[in-house]
Protein backbone atom coordinates (compact mmCIF):
# COMPACT_ATOMS: atom_id res chain seq x y z
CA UNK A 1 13.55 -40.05 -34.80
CA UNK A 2 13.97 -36.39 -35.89
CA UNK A 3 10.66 -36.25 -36.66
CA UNK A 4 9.55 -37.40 -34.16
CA UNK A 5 10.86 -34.82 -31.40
CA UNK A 6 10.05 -32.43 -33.54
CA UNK A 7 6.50 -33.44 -33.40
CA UNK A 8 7.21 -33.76 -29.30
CA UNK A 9 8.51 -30.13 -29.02
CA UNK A 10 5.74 -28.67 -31.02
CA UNK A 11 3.16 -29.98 -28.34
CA UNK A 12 4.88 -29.39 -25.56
CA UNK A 13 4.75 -25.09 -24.44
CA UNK A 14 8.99 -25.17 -24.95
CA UNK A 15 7.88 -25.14 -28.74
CA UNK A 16 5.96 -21.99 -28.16
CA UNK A 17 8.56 -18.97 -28.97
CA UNK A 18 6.92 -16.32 -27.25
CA UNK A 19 6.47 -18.52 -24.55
CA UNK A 20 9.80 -19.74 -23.89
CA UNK A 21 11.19 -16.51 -24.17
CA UNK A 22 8.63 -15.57 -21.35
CA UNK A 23 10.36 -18.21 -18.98
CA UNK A 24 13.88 -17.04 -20.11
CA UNK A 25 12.87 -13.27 -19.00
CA UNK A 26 11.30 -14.54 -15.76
CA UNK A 27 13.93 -17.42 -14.68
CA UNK A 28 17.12 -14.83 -15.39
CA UNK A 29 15.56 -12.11 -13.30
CA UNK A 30 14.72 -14.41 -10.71
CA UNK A 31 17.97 -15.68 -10.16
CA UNK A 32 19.51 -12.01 -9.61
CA UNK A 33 16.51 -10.90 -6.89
CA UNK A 34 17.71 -14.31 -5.08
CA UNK A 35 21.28 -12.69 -5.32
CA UNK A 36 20.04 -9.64 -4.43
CA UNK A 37 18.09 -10.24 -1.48
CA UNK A 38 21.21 -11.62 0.11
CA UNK A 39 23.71 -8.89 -1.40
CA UNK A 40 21.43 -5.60 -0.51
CA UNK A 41 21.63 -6.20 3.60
CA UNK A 42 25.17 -7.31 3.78
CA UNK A 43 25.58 -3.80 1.86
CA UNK A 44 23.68 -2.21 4.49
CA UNK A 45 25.26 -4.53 7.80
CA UNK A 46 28.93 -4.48 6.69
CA UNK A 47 29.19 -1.42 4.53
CA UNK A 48 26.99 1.07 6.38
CA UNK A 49 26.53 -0.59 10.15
CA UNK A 50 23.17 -1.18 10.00
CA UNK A 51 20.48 -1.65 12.74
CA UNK A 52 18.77 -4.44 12.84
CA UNK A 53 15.50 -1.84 12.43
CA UNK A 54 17.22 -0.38 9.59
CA UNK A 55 17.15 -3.92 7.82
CA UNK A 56 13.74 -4.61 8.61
CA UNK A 57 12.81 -1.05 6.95
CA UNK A 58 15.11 -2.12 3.71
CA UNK A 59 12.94 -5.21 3.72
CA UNK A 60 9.76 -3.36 4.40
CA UNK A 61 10.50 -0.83 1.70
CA UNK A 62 10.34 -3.06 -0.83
CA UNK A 63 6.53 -3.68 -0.20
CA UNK A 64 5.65 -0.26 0.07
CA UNK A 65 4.65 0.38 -4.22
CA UNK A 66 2.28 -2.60 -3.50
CA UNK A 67 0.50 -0.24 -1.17
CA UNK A 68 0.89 3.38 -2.95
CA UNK A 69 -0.06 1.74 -6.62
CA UNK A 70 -1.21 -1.80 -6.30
CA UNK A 71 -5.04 -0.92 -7.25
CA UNK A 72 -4.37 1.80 -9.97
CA UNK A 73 -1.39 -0.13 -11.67
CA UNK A 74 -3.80 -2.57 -13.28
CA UNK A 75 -5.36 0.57 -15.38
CA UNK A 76 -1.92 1.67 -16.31
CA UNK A 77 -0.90 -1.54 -17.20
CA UNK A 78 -4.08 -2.63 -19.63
CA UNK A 79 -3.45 1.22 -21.56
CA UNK A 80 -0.22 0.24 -22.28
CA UNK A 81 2.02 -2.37 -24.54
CA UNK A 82 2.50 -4.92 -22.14
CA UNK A 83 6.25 -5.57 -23.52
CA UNK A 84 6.84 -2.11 -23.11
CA UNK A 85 5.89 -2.35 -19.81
CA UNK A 86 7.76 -5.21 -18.53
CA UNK A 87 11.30 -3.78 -20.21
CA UNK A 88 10.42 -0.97 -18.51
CA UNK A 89 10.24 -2.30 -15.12
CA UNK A 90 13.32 -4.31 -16.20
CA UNK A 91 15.24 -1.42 -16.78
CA UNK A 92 14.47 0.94 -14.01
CA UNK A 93 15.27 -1.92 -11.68
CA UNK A 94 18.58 -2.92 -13.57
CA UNK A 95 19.74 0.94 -13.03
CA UNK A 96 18.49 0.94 -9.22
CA UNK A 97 20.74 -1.83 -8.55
CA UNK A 98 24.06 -0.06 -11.02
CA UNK A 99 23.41 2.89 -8.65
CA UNK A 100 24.75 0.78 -5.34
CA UNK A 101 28.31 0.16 -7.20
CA UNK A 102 28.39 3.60 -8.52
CA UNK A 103 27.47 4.93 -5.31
CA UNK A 104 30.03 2.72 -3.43
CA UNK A 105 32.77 4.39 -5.67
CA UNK A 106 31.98 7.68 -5.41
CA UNK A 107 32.08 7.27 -1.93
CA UNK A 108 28.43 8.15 -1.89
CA UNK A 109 26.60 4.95 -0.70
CA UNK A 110 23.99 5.58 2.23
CA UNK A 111 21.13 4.11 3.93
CA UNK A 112 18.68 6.43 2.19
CA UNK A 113 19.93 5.76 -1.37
CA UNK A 114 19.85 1.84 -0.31
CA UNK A 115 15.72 2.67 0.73
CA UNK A 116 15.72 4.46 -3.04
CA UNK A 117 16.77 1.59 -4.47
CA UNK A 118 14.79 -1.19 -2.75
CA UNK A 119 11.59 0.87 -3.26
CA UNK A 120 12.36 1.19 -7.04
CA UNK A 121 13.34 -2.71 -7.37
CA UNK A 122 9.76 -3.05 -5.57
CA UNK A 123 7.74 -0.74 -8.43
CA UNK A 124 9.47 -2.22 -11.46
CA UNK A 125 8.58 -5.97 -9.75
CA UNK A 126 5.34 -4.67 -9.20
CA UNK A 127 4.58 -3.41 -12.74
CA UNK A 128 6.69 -5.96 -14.50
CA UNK A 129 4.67 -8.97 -12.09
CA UNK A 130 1.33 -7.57 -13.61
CA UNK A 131 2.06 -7.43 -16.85
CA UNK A 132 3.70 -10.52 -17.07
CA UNK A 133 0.27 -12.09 -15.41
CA UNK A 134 -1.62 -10.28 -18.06
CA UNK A 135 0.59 -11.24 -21.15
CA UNK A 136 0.50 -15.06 -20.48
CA UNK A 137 -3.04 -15.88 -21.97
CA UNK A 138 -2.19 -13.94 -25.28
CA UNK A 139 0.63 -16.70 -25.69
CA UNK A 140 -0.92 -19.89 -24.76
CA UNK A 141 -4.07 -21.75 -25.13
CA UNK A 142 -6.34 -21.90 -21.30
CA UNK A 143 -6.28 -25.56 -21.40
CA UNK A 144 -2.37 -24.70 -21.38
CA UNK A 145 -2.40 -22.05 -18.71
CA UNK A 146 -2.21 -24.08 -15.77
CA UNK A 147 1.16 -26.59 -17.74
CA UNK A 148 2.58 -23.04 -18.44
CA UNK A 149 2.48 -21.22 -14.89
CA UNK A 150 3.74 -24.14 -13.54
CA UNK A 151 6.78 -24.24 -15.47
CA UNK A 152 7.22 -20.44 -14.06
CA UNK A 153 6.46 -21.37 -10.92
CA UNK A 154 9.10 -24.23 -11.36
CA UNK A 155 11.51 -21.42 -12.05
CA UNK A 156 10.80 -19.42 -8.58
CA UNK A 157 11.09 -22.44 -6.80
CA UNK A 158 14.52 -23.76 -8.21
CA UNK A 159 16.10 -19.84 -8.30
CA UNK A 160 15.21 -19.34 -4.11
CA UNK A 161 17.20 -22.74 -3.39
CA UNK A 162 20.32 -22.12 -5.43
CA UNK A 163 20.55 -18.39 -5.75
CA UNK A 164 21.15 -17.40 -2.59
CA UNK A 165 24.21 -20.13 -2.66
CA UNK A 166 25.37 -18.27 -5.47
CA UNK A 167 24.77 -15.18 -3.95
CA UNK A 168 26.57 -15.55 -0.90
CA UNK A 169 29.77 -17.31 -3.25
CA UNK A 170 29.60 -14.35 -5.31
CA UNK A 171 29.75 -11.84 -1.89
CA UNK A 172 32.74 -13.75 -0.92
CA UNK A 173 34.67 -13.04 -4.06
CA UNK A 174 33.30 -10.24 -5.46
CA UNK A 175 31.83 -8.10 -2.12
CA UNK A 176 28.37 -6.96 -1.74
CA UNK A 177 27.97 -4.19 -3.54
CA UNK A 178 29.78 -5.81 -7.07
CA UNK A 179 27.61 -8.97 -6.21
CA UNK A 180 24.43 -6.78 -7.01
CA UNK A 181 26.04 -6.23 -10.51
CA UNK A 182 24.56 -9.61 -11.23
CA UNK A 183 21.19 -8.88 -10.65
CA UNK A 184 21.54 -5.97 -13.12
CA UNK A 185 22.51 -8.01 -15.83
CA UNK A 186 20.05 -10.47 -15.09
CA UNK A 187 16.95 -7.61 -15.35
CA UNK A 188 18.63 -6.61 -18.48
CA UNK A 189 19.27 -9.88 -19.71
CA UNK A 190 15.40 -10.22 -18.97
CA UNK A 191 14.51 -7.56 -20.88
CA UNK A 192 16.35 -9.00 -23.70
CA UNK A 193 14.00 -12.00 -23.99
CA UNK A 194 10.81 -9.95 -23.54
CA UNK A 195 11.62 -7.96 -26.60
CA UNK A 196 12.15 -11.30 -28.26
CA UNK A 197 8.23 -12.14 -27.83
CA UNK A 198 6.42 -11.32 -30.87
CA UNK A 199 2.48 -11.80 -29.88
CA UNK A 200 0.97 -8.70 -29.09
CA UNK A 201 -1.13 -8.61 -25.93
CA UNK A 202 -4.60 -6.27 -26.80
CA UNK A 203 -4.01 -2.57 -25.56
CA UNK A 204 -7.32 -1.82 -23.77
CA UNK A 205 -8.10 2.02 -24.79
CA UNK A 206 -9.54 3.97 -21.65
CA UNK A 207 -13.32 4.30 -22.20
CA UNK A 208 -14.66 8.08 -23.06
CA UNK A 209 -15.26 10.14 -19.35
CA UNK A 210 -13.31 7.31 -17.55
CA UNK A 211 -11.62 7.86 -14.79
CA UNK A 212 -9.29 6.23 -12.59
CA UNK A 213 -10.77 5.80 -9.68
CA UNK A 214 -14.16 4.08 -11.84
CA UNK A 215 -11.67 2.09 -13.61
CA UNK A 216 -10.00 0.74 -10.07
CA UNK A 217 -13.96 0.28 -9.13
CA UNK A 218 -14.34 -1.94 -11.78
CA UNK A 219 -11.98 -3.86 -11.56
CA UNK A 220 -12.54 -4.13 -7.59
CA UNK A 221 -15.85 -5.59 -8.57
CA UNK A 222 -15.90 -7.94 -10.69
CA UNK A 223 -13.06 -9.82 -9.07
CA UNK A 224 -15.34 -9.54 -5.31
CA UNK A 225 -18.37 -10.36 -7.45
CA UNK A 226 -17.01 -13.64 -9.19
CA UNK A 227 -17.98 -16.63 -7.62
CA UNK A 228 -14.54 -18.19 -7.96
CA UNK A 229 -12.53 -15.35 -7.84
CA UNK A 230 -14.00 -13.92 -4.24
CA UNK A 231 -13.59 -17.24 -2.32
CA UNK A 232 -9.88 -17.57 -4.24
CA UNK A 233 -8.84 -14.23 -3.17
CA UNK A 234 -10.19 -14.25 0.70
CA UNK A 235 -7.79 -17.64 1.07
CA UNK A 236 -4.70 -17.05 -1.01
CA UNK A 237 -4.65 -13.17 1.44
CA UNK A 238 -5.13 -15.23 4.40
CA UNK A 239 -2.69 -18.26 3.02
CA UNK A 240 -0.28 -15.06 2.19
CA UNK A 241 -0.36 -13.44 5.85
CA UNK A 242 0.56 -16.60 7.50
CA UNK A 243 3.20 -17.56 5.36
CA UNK A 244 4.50 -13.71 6.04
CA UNK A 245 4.89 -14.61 9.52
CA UNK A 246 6.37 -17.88 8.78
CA UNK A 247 9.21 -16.69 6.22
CA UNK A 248 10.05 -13.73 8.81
CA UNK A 249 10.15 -16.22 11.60
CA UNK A 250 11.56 -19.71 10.53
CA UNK A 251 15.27 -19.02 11.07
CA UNK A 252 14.95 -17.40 14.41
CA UNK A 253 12.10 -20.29 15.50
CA UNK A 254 14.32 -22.64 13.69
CA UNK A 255 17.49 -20.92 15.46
CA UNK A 256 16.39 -20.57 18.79
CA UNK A 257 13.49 -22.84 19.27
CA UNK A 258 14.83 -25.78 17.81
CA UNK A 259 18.76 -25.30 18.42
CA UNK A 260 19.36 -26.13 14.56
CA UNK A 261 22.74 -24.60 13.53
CA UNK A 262 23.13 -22.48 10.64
CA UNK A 263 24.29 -25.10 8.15
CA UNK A 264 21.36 -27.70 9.18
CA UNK A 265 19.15 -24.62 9.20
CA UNK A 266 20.37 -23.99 5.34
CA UNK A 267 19.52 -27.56 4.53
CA UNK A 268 16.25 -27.53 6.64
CA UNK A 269 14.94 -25.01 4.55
CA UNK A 270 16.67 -26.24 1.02
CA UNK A 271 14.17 -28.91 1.88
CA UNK A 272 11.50 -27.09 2.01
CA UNK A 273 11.74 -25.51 -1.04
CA UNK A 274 11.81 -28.43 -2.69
CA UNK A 275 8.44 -29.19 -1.67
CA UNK A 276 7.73 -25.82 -4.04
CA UNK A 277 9.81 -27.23 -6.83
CA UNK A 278 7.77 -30.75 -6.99
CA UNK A 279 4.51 -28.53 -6.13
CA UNK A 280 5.13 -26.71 -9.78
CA UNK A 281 6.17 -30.40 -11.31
CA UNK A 282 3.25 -32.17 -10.35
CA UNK A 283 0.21 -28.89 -10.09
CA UNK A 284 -0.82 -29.58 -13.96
CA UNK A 285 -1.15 -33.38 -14.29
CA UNK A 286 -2.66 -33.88 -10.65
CA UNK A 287 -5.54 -30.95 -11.69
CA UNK A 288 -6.03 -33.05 -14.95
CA UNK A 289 -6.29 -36.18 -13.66
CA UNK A 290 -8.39 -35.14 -11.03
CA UNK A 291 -10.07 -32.24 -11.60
CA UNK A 292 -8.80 -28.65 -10.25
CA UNK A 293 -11.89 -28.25 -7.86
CA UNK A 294 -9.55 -31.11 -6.37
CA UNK A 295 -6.31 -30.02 -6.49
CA UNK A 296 -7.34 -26.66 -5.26
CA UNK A 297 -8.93 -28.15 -1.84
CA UNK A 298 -5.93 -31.11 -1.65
CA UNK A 299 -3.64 -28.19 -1.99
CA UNK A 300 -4.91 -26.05 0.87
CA UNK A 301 -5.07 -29.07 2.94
CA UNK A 302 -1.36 -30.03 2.40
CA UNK A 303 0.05 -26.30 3.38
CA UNK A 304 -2.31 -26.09 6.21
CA UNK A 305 -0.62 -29.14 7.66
CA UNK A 306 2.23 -28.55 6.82
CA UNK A 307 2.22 -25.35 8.67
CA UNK A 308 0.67 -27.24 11.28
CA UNK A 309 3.25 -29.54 12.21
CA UNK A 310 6.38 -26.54 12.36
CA UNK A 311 4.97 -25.51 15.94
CA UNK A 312 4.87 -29.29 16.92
CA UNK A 313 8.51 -29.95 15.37
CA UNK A 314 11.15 -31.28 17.60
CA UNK A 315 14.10 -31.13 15.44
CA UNK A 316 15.33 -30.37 12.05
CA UNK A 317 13.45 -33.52 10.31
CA UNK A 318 9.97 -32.61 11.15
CA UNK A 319 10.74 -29.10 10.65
CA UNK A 320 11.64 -29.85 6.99
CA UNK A 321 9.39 -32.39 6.61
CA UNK A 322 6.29 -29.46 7.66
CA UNK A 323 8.23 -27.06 5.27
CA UNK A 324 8.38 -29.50 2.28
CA UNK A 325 4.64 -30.07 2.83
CA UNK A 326 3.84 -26.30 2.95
CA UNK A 327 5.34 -25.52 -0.08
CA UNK A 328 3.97 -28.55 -1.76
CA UNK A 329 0.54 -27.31 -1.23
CA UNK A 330 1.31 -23.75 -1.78
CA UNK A 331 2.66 -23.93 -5.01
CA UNK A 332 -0.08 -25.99 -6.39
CA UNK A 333 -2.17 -23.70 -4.88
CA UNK A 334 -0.36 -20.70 -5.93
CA UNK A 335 -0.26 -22.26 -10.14
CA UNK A 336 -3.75 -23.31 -10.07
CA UNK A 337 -5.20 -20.15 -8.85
CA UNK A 338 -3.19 -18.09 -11.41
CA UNK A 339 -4.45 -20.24 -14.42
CA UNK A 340 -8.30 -20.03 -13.01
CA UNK A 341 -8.50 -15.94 -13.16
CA UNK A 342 -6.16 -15.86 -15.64
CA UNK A 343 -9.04 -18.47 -17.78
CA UNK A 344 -12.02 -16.90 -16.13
CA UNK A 345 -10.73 -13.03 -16.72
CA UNK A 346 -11.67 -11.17 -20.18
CA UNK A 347 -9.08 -9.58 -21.48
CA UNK A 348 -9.84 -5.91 -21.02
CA UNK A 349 -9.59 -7.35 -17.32
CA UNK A 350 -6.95 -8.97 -16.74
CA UNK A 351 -4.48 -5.88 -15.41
CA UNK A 352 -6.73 -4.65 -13.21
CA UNK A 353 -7.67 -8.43 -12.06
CA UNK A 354 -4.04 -8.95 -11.35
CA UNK A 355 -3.56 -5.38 -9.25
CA UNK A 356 -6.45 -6.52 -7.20
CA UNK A 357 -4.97 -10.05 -6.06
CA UNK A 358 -1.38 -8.46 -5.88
CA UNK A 359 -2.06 -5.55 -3.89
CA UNK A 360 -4.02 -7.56 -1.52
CA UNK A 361 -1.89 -10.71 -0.83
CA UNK A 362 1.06 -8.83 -1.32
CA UNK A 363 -0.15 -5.98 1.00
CA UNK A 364 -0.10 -8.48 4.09
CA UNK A 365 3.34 -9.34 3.81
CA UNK A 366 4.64 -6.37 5.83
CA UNK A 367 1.45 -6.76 8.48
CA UNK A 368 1.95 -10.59 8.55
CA UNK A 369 5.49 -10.38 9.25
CA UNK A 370 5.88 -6.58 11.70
CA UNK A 371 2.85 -8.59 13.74
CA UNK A 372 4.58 -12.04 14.19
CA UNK A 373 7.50 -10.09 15.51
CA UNK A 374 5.43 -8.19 18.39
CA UNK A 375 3.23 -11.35 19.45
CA UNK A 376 6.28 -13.14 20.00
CA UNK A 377 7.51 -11.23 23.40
CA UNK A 378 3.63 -12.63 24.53
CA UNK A 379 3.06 -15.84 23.21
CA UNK A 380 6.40 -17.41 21.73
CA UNK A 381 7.49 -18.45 18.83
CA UNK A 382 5.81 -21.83 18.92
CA UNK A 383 1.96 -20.03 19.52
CA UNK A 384 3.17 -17.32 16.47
CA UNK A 385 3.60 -20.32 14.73
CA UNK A 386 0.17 -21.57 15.95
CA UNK A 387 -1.98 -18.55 14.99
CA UNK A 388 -0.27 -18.97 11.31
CA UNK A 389 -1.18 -22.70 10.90
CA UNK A 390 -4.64 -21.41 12.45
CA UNK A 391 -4.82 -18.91 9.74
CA UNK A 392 -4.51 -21.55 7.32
CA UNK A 393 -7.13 -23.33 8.79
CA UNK A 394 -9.54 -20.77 8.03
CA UNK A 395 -8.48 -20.09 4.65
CA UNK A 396 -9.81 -23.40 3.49
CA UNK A 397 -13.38 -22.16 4.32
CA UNK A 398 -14.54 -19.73 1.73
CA UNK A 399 -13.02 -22.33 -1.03
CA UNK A 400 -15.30 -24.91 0.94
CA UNK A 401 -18.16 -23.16 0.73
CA UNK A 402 -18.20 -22.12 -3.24
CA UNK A 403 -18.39 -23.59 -6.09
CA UNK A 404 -14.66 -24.16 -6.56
CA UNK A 405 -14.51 -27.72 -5.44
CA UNK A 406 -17.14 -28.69 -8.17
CA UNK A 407 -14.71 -27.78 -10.79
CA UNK A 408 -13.96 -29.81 -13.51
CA UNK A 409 -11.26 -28.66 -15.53
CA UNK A 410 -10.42 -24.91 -16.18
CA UNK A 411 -13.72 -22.40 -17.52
CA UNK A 412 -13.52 -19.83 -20.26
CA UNK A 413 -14.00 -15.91 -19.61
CA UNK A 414 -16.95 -16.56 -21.15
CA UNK A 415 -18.48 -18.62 -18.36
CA UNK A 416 -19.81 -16.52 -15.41
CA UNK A 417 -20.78 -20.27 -13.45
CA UNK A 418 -18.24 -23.42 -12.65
CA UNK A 419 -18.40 -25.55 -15.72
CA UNK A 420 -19.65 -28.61 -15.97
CA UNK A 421 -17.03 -31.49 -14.94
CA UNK A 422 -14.83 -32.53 -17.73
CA UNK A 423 -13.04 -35.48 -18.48
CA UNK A 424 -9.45 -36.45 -17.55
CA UNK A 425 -7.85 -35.14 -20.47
CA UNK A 426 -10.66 -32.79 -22.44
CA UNK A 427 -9.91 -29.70 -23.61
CA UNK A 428 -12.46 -26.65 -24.00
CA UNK A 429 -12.12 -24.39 -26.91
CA UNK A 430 -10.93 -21.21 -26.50
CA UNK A 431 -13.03 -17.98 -26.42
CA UNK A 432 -12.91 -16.44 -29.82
CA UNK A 433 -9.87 -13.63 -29.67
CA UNK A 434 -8.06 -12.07 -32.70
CA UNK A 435 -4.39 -11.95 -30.59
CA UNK A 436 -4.95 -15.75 -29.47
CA UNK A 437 -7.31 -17.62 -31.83
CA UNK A 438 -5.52 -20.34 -33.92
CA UNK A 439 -2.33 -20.34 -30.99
């Protein structure tokens, strides 16, 4: 019997060291942000007497190093030790959040060091979530990739439904500002398990008469120029600006246009996130069994209609019913993708591969969710709603019309064309690399 889960655990990716220590770093920190983005505005409402415009800034803030570095951080990130990044990011955004305590007794504690703060939490997310992207093929085999960002994925999903219970338990005992001492010790419980990882993720050295802005170029390129990266890119930005205006919208739409109160409104979108949560369960034996050309068009068609039925919800049922089946589709959307460039990228690439895709679905959050806002004094929040399940619509299109459906399972970097359909089950060899070869 011993034996025998022994042999289990050493096929199955919680054998892998390095990448179970990855989860560990990425689960603890995510269950602090979920703290966090509860903890930060009650700060702000109850200790400062916020506006309402000064929480949407605090929100919006947050976003803003996507915009100012979201291109060049992939450069900076592929010159460096990718461990050394992440603990890093870890710690600038553990002592961000120990300044909000300190500040509170000092008597110190203000709106603009709250804007410092979110803004730094934003650049250490934003360098750790790159490096993180860029580490994960030096620790697993590609036929593994899609199995392993799952698993992560599982970990997002399950932290936003019961951290922000925690959260708000811990606010009630503790009060806001010693709640956010939590997510300190998660980043630096995070960067504990990062410096646990032993494989070492290749250091791309910048080529002679480089420069930044031909690095960026490059980059820029060859992820517009792929023919599975281009199409994947033009639907998960589109996918990503409608779900902006969703997530900024559902509890006033939910609130006001359906007359759910609070605590059905809580459950409503519990729900829903556990649409995400069987989404990350279900992503890697659904593309094997089927193919991920599949999956990825099943997947687009399940959060398109599940966005699709929120405007024509009549209560809290089919609300969480379209929410389940948004989140369904957009985490097997979301696990699949990540696995594809993360198989298709070389490695010299993969930083600046990951920048591109960040800054740009990342960059519409703030547009997707300022201009759901405005068009709802002139069309409601049922036609906002509309116009983001019509967004959806169109992001199926340019997956449509590539190559992407034709997929078998997952391609090498190697492969510059969709390769040819595999068996349920096959595995392809990996490319031939010194940090991964024999993994």
């Amino acid at each position: 019997m011993t034996g025998t889960w022994r042999s289990r655990l050493s096929r199955s990716l919680w054998g892998v060291a390095d990448y179970r220590n990855l989860w560990m770093s990425q689960t603890a920190s995510l269950c602090g942000t979920g703290i966090t983005l509860l903890a930060l505005p009650l700060v702000a409402l109850h200790g400062l007497d916020a506006s309402a415009f000064e929480i949407g800034v605090l929100w919006a803030v947050e976003y803003l190093p996507i915009l100012l570095f979201g291109l060049p951080v992939g450069v900076w990130v592929e010159r460096l030790p990718l461990r050394a990044v992440m603990v890093a990011a870890d710690a600038v955004r553990a002592a961000a959040l120990l300044a909000v305590p300190t500040a509170l007794a000092l008597d110190a504690l203000s709106m603009p060091l709250l804007y410092a703060v979110t803004f730094l939490i934003g650049l250490g997310t934003l360098f750790y979530d790159v490096a993180q992207l860029s580490v994960m093929p030096a620790l697993v085999a590609e036929d593994r990739l899609v199995d392993a960002n799952g698993k992560l994925e599982l970990s997002r999903s399950v932290s936003q439904i019961g951290s922000p219970a925690v959260g708000g338990v811990l606010v009630q005992l503790l009060t806001a500002p010693l709640a956010v001492l939590a997510d300190a010790v998660s980043y630096l419980a995070s960067a504990y398990f990062v410096l646990r990882i032993r494989t070492p993720a290749p250091v791309s050295p910048p080529a002679e008469h480089s420069s930044l802005r031909r690095n960026i170029g490059e980059g820029v390129r060859f992820v517009f120029g792929h023919p599975l990266m281009r199409p994947l890119l033009l639907c998960a930005t589109l996918a990503e600006l409608a779900s902006a205006i969703i997530l900024a919208l559902q509890v006033v739409y939910a609130s006001d246009g359906l007359s759910m109160s609070p605590a059905v409104i809580g459950v409503a979108l519990a729900v829903g996130n556990g649409g995400g949560v069987v989404g990350a369960l279900v992503a890697e034996p659904f593309a094997r069994r089927f193919g991920t050309g599949r999956a990825f068009v099943v997947s687009i068609v399940l959060f398109t209609a599940g966005t699709a039925v929120l405007p024509m919800a009549s209560g809290p049922v089919t609300f969480a019913a379209g929410m389940f089946v948004a989140y369904l589709g957009a985490l097997v959307f979301n696990v699949l993708q990540v696995s594809l460039c993360q198989a298709v990228t070389p490695p010299h690439l993969l930083g600046r591969m990951n920048s591109v895709f960040r800054f740009a679905t990342w960059g519409v959050i703030p547009l997707g969710a300022a201009g759901g806002g405005l068009l709802v004094d002139h069309i409601g929040l049922q036609g906002v709603f509309w116009i983001a399940a019509g967004l959806n619509a169109v992001a199926v299109l340019p997956v449509l019309f590539s190559a992407i459906p034709r997929l078998g399972e997952v391609v090498h970097h190697g492969a510059d064309q969709p390769a040819p359909k595999a068996m349920a089950g096959e595995t392809r060899e990996r490319s031939e690399d010194p940090v991964t070869d024999g993994r």
